[in-house]
N, C-alpha and C. Protein backbone atom coordinates (compact mmCIF):
# COMPACT_ATOMS: atom_id res chain seq x y z
N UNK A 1 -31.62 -58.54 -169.19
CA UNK A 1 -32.22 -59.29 -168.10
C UNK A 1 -33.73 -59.12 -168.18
N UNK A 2 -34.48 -59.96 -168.10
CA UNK A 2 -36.10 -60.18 -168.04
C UNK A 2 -36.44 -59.09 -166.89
N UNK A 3 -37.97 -59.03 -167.23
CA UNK A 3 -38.51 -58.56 -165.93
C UNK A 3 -38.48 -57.19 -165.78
N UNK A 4 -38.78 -56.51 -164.49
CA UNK A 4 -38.05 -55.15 -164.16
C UNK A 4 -37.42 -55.63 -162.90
N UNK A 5 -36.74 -55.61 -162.38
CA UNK A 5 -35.64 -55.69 -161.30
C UNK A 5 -35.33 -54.66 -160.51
N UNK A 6 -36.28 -53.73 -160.74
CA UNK A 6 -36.40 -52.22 -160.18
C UNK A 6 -37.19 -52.65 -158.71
N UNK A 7 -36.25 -52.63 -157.65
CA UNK A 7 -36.82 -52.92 -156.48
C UNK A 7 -38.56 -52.17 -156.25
N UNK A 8 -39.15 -52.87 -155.55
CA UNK A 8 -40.36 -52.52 -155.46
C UNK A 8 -41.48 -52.49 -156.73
N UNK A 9 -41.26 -53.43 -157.92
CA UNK A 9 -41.46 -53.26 -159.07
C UNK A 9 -42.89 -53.84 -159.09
N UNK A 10 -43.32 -54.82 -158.13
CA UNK A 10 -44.29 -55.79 -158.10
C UNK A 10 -45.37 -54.82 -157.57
N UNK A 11 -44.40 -54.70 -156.18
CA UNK A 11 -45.31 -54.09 -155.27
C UNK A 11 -45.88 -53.02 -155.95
N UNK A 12 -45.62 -52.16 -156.92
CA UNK A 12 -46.24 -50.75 -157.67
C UNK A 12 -47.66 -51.40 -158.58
N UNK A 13 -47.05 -52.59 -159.01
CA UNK A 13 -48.95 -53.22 -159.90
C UNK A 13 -49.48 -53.66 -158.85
N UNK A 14 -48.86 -54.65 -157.68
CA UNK A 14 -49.93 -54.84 -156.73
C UNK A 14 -51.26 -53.75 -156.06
N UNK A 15 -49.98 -52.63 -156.13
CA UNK A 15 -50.61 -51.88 -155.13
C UNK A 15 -52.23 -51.08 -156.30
N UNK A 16 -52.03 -50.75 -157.65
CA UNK A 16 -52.88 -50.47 -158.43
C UNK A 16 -54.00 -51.23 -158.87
N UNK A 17 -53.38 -52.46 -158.47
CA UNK A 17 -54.70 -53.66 -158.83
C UNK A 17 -55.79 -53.28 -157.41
N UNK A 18 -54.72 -53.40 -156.33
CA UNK A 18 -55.91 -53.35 -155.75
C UNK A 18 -56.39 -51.52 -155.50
N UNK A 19 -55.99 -50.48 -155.95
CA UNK A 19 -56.51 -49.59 -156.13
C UNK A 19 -57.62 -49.94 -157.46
N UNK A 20 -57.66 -50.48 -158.31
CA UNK A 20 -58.93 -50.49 -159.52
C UNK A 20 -59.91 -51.75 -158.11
N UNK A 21 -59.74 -52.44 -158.03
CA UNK A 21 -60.46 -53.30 -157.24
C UNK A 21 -61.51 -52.18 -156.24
N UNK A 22 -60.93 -51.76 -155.30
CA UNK A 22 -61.66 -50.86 -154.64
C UNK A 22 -62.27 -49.41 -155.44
N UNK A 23 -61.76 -49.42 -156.61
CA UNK A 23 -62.82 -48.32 -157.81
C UNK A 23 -63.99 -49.09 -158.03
N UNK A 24 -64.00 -50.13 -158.25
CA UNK A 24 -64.76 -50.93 -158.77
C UNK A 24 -65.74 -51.18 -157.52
N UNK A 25 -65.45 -51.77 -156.46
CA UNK A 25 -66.39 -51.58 -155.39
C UNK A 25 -66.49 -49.98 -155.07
N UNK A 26 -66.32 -49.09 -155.07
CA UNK A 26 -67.14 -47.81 -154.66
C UNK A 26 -67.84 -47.25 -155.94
N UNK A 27 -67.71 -47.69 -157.60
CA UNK A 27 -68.51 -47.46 -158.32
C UNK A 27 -70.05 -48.40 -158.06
N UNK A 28 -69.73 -49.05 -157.53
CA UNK A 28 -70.91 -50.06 -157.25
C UNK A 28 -71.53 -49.71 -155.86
N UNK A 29 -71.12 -49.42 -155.29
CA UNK A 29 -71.53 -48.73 -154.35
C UNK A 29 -72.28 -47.70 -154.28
N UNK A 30 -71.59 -47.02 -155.23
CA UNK A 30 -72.46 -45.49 -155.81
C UNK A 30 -73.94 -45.65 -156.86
N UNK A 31 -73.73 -47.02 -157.21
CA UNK A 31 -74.51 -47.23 -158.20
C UNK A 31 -74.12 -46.90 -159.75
N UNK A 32 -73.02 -46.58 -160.02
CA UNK A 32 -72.70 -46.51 -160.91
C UNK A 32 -72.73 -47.11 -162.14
N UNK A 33 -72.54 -46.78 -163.55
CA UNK A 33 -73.35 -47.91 -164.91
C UNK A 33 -72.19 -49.33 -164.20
N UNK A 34 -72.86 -50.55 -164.61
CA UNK A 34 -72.25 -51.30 -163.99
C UNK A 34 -71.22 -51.46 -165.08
N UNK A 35 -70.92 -51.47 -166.32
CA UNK A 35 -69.93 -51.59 -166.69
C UNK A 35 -68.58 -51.04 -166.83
N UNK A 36 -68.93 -50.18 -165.78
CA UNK A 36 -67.44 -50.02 -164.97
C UNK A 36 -66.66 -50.44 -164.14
N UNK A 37 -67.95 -50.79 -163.60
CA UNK A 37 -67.59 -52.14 -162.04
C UNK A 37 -67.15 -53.07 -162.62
N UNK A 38 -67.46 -53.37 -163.87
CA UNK A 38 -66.67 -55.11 -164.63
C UNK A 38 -65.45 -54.68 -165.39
N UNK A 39 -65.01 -53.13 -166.00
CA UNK A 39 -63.84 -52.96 -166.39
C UNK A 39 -63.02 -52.61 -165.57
N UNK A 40 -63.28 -52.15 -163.82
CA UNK A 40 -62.07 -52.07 -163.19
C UNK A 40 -61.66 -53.37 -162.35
N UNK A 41 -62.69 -53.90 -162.18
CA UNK A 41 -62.58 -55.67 -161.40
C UNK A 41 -61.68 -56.55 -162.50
N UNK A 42 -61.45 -56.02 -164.16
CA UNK A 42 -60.47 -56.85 -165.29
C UNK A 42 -59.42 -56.15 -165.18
N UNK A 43 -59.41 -54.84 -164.85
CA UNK A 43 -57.77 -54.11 -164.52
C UNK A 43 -57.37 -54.17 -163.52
N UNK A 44 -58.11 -55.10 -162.20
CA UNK A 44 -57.42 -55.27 -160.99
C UNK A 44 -56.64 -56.72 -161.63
N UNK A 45 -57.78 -57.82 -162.18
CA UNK A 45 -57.03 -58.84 -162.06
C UNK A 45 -55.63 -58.70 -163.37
N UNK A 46 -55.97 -58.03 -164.51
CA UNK A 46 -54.82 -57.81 -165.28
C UNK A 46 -53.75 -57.17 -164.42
N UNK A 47 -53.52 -56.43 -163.37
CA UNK A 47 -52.24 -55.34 -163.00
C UNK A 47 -52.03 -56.74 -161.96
N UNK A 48 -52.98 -57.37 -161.39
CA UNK A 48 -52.65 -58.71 -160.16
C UNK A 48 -51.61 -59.46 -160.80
N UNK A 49 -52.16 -60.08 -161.76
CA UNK A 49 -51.62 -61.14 -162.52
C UNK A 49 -50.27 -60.86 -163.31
N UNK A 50 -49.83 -59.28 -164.02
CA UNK A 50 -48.81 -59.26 -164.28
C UNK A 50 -47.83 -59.18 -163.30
N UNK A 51 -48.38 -58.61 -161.83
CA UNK A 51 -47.19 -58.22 -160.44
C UNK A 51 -46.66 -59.99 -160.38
N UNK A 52 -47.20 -60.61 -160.67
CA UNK A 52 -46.82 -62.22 -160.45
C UNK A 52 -45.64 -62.61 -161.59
N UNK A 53 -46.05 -61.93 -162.52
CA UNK A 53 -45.01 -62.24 -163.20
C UNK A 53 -43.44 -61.29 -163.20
N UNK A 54 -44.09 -60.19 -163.08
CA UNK A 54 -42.80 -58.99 -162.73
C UNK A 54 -42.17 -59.60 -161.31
N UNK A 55 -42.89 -60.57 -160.43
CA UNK A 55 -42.25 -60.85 -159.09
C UNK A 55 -41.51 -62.24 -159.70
N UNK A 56 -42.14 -62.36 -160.57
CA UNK A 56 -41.14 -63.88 -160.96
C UNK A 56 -39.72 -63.47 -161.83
N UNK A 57 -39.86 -62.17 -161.91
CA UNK A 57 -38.57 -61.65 -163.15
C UNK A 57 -38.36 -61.61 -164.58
N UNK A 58 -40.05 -62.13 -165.10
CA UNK A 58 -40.59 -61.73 -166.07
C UNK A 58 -40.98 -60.39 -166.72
N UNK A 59 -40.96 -60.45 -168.49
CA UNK A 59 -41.34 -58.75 -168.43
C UNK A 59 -42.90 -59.34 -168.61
N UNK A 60 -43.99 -58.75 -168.45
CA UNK A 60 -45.64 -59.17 -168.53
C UNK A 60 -45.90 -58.65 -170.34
N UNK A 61 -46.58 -59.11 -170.79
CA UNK A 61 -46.93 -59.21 -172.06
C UNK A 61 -47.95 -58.16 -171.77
N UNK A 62 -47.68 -57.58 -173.28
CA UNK A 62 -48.63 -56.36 -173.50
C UNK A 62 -50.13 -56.71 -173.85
N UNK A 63 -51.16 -57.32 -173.06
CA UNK A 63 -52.21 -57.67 -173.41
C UNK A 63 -52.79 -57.63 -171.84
N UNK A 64 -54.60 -57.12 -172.65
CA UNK A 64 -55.26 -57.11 -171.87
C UNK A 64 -56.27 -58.88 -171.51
N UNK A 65 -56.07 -59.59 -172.28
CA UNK A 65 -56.16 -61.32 -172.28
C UNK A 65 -55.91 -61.34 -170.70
N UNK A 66 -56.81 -61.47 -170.00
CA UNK A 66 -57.06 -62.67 -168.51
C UNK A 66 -56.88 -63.79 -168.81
N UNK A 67 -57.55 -64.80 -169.69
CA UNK A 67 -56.80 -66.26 -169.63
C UNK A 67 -55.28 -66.12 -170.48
N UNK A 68 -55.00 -65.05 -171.28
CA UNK A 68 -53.44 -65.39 -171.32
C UNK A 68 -52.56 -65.68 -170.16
N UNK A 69 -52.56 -64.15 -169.88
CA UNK A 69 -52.02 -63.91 -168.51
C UNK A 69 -51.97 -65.09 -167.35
N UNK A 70 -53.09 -64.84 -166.87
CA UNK A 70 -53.39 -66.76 -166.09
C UNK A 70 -52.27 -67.61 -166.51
N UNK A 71 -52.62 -68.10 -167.97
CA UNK A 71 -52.27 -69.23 -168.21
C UNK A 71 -50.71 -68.82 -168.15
N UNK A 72 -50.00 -67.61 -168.37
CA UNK A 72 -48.91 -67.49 -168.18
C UNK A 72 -48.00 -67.55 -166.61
N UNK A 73 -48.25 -67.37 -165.73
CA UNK A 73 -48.40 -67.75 -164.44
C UNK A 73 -48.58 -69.12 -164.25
N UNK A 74 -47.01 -69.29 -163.33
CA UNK A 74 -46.73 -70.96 -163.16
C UNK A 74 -46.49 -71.11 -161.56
N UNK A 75 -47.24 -71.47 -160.99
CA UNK A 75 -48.57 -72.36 -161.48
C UNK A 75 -50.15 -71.60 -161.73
N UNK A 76 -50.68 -71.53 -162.47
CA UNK A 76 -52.12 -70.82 -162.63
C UNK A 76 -52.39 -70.30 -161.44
N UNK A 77 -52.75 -69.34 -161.32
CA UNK A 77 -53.66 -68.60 -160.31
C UNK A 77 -54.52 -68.91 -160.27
N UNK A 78 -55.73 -68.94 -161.40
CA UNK A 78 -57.01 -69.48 -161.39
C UNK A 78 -56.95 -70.93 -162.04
N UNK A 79 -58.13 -71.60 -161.95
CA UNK A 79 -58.15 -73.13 -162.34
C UNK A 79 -58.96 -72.71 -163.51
N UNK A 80 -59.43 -73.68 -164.41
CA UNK A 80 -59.88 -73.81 -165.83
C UNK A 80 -61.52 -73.40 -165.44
N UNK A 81 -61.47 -73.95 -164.00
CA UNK A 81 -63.68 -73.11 -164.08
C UNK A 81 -63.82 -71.84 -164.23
N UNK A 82 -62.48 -71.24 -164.28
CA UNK A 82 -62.84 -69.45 -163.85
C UNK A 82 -62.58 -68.91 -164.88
N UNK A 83 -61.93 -70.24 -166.41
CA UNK A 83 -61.69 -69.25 -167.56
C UNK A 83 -62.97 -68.78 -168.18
N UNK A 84 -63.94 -68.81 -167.97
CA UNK A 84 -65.14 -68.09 -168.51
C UNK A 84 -65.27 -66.63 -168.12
N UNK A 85 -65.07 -66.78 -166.73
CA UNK A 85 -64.94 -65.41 -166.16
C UNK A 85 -64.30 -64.39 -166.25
N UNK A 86 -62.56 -65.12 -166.24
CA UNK A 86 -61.52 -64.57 -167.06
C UNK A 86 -62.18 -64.23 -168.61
N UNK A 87 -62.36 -65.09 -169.44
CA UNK A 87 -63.00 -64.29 -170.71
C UNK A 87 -63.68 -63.02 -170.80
N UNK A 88 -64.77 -63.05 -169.89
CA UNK A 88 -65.97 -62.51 -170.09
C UNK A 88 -65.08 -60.93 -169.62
N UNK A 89 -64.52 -61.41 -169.07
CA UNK A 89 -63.75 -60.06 -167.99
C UNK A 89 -63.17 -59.09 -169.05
N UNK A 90 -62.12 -60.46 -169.60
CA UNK A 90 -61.57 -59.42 -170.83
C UNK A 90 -62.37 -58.68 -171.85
N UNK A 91 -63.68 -59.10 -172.40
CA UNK A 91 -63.92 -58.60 -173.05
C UNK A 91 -64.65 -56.95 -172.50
N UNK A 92 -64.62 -57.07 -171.25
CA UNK A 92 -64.91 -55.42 -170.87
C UNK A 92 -63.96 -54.45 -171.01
N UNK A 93 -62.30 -54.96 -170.90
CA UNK A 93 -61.41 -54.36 -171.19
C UNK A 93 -61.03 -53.47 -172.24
N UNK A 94 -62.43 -53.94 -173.11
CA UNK A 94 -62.51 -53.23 -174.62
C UNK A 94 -63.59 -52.45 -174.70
N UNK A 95 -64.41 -53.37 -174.36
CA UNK A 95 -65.79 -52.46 -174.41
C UNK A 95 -66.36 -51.27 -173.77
N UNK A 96 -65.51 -51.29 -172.46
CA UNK A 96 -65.93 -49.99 -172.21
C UNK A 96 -65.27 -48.85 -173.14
N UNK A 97 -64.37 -49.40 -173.92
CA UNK A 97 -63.63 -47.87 -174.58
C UNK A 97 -64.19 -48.04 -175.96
N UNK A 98 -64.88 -49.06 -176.62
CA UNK A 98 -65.06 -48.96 -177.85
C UNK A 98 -66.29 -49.91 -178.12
N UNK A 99 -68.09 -48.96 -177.32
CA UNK A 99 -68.92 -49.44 -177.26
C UNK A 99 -69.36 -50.66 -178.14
N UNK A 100 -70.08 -51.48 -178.34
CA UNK A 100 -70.37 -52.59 -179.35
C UNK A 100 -71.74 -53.16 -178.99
N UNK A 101 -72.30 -54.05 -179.02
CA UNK A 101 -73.24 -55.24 -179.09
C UNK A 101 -73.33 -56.04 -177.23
N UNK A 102 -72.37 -56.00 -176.99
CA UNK A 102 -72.47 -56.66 -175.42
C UNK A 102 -73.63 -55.98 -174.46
N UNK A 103 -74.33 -56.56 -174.25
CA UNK A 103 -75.55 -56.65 -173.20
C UNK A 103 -74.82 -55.74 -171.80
N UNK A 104 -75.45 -54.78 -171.24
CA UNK A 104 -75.08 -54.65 -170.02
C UNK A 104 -75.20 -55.14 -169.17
N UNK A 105 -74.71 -55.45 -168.03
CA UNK A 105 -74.18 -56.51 -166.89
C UNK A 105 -75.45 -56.50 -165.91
N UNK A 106 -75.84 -57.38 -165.40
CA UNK A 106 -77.42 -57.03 -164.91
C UNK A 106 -76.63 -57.06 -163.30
N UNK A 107 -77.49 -56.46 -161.80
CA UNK A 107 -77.08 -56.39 -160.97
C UNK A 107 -76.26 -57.96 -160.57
N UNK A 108 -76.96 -58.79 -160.55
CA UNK A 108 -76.36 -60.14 -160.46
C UNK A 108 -75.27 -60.58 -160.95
N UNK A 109 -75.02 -59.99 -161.99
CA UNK A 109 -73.31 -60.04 -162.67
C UNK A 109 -72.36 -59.57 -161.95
N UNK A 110 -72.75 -58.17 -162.16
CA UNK A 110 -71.90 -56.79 -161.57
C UNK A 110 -71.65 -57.60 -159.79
N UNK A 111 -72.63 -58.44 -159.29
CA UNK A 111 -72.28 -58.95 -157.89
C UNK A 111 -71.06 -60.16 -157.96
N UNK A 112 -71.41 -61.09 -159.12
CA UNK A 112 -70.64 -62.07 -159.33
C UNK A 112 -69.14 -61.79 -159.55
N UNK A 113 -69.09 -60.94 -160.08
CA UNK A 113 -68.05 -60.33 -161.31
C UNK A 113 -67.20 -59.81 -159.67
N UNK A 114 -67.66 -58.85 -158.67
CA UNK A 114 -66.50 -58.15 -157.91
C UNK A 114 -66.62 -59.14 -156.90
N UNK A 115 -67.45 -60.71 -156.74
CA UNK A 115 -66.87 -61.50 -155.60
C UNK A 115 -65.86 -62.58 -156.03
N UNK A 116 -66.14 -62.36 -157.52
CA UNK A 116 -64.90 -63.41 -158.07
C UNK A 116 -63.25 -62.19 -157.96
N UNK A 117 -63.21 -61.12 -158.51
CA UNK A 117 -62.35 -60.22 -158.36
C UNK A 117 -61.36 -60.25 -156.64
N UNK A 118 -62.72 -60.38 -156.19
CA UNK A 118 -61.75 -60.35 -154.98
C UNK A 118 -61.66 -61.66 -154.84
N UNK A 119 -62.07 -62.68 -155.05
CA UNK A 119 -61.49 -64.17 -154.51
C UNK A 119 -60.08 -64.28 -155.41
N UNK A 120 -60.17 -63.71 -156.84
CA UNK A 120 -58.88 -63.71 -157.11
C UNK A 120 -57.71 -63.20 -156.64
N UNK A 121 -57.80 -61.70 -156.32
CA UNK A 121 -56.70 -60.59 -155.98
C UNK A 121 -56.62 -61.52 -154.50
N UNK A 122 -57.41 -62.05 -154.02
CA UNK A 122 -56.89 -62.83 -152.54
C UNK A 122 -55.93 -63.44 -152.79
N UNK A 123 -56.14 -64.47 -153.64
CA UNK A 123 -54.80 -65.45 -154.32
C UNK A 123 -53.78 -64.95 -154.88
N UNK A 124 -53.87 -63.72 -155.58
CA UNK A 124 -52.94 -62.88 -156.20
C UNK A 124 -52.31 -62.50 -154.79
N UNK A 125 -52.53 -62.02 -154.06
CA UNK A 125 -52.09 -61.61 -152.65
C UNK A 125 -51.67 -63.07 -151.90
N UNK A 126 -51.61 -63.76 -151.70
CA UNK A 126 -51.28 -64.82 -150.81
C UNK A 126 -50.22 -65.50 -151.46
N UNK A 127 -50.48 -65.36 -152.73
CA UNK A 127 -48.88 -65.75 -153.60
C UNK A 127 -47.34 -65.14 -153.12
N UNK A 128 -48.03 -64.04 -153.63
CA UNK A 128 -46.51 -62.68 -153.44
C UNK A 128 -46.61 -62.55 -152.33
N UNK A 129 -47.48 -62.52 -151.26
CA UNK A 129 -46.85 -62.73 -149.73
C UNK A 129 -46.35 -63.82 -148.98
N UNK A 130 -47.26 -65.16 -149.30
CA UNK A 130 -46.44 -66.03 -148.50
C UNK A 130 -45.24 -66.78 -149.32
N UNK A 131 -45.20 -67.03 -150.66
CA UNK A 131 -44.31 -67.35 -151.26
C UNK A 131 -43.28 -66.51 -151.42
N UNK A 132 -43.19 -65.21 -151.71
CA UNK A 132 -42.47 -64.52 -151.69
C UNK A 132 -41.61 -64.24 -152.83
N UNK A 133 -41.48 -63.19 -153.97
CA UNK A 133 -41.23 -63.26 -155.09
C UNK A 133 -39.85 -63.94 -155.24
C-alpha cells in the first residue's frame, strides 16, 4: 500500500515544517548568516509539501527538488510564478552543506525568501485542514 497510513503520519511533517519555518524566523531574528534562514524556509516547504502527499496516501520522493515536489501535488500548491523561488530555494538545500559559488542572500532576500515561506506553509496548512486528507 502507498504512502504511510500510520495514523498521524502527515501531521508529524506538518508539524516539523512548521518547526524549520519558525528556526528560520528566530535565526533571522537573531541575525544569524542568512543562509540559514533560506535553508530552513526550503525544509519547511520540502517537509510541507511532502505532508500533502503522505495525506494523499502517497510515499514522498526522496528529493530535496521544490518544483518537483510542487509539481507532484495535485493540484499544485504553488502556481508557475513561484517556480523561481521554489528553485532558488532548492538550491540552498545543498549549499548550505556543501559550500560553492552562490552569492550570499542579501537582507532583502533573506526578507523575501521567509514571506514567501510563510505564504506557502499557509496554503500548505489550509489544504490539510480544510480539505482534509
Amino acid at each position: 500500500m502507498p504512502g504511510d497510513a500510520t495514523p498521524g503520519a502527515w501531521e508529524r511533517w506538518l508539524r516539523r515544517a512548521h518547526d524549520d519555518l519558525a528556526m528560520a524566523g528566530t535565526l533571522n531574528a537573531a541575525r544569524a548568516p542568512a543562509w540559514g534562514v533560506c535553508y530552513h524556509v526550503q525544509q519547511a516547504l520540502e517537509k510541507g509539501l511532502k505532508a500533502l502527499l503522505v495525506a494523499a496516501g502517497e510515499d514522498p520522493p526522496r528529493t530535496h527538488n521544490l518544483v518537483r515536489l510542487n509539481t507532484a501535488v495535485d493540484p499544485r500548491v504553488l502556481k508557475e510564478g513561484d517556480e523561481d523561488m521554489l528553485a532558488s530555494l532548492t538550491a540552498w538545500s545543498v549549499e548550505q552543506r556543501y559550500p560553492a559559488d552562490l552569492p550570499e542572500p542579501t537582507d532583502n532576500e533573506v526578507v523575501a525568501v521567509l514571506a514567501f515561506g510563510t505564504r506557502a506553509m499557509g496554503e500548505v496548512d489550509r489544504r490539510l485542514h480544510e480539505s482534509g486528507p
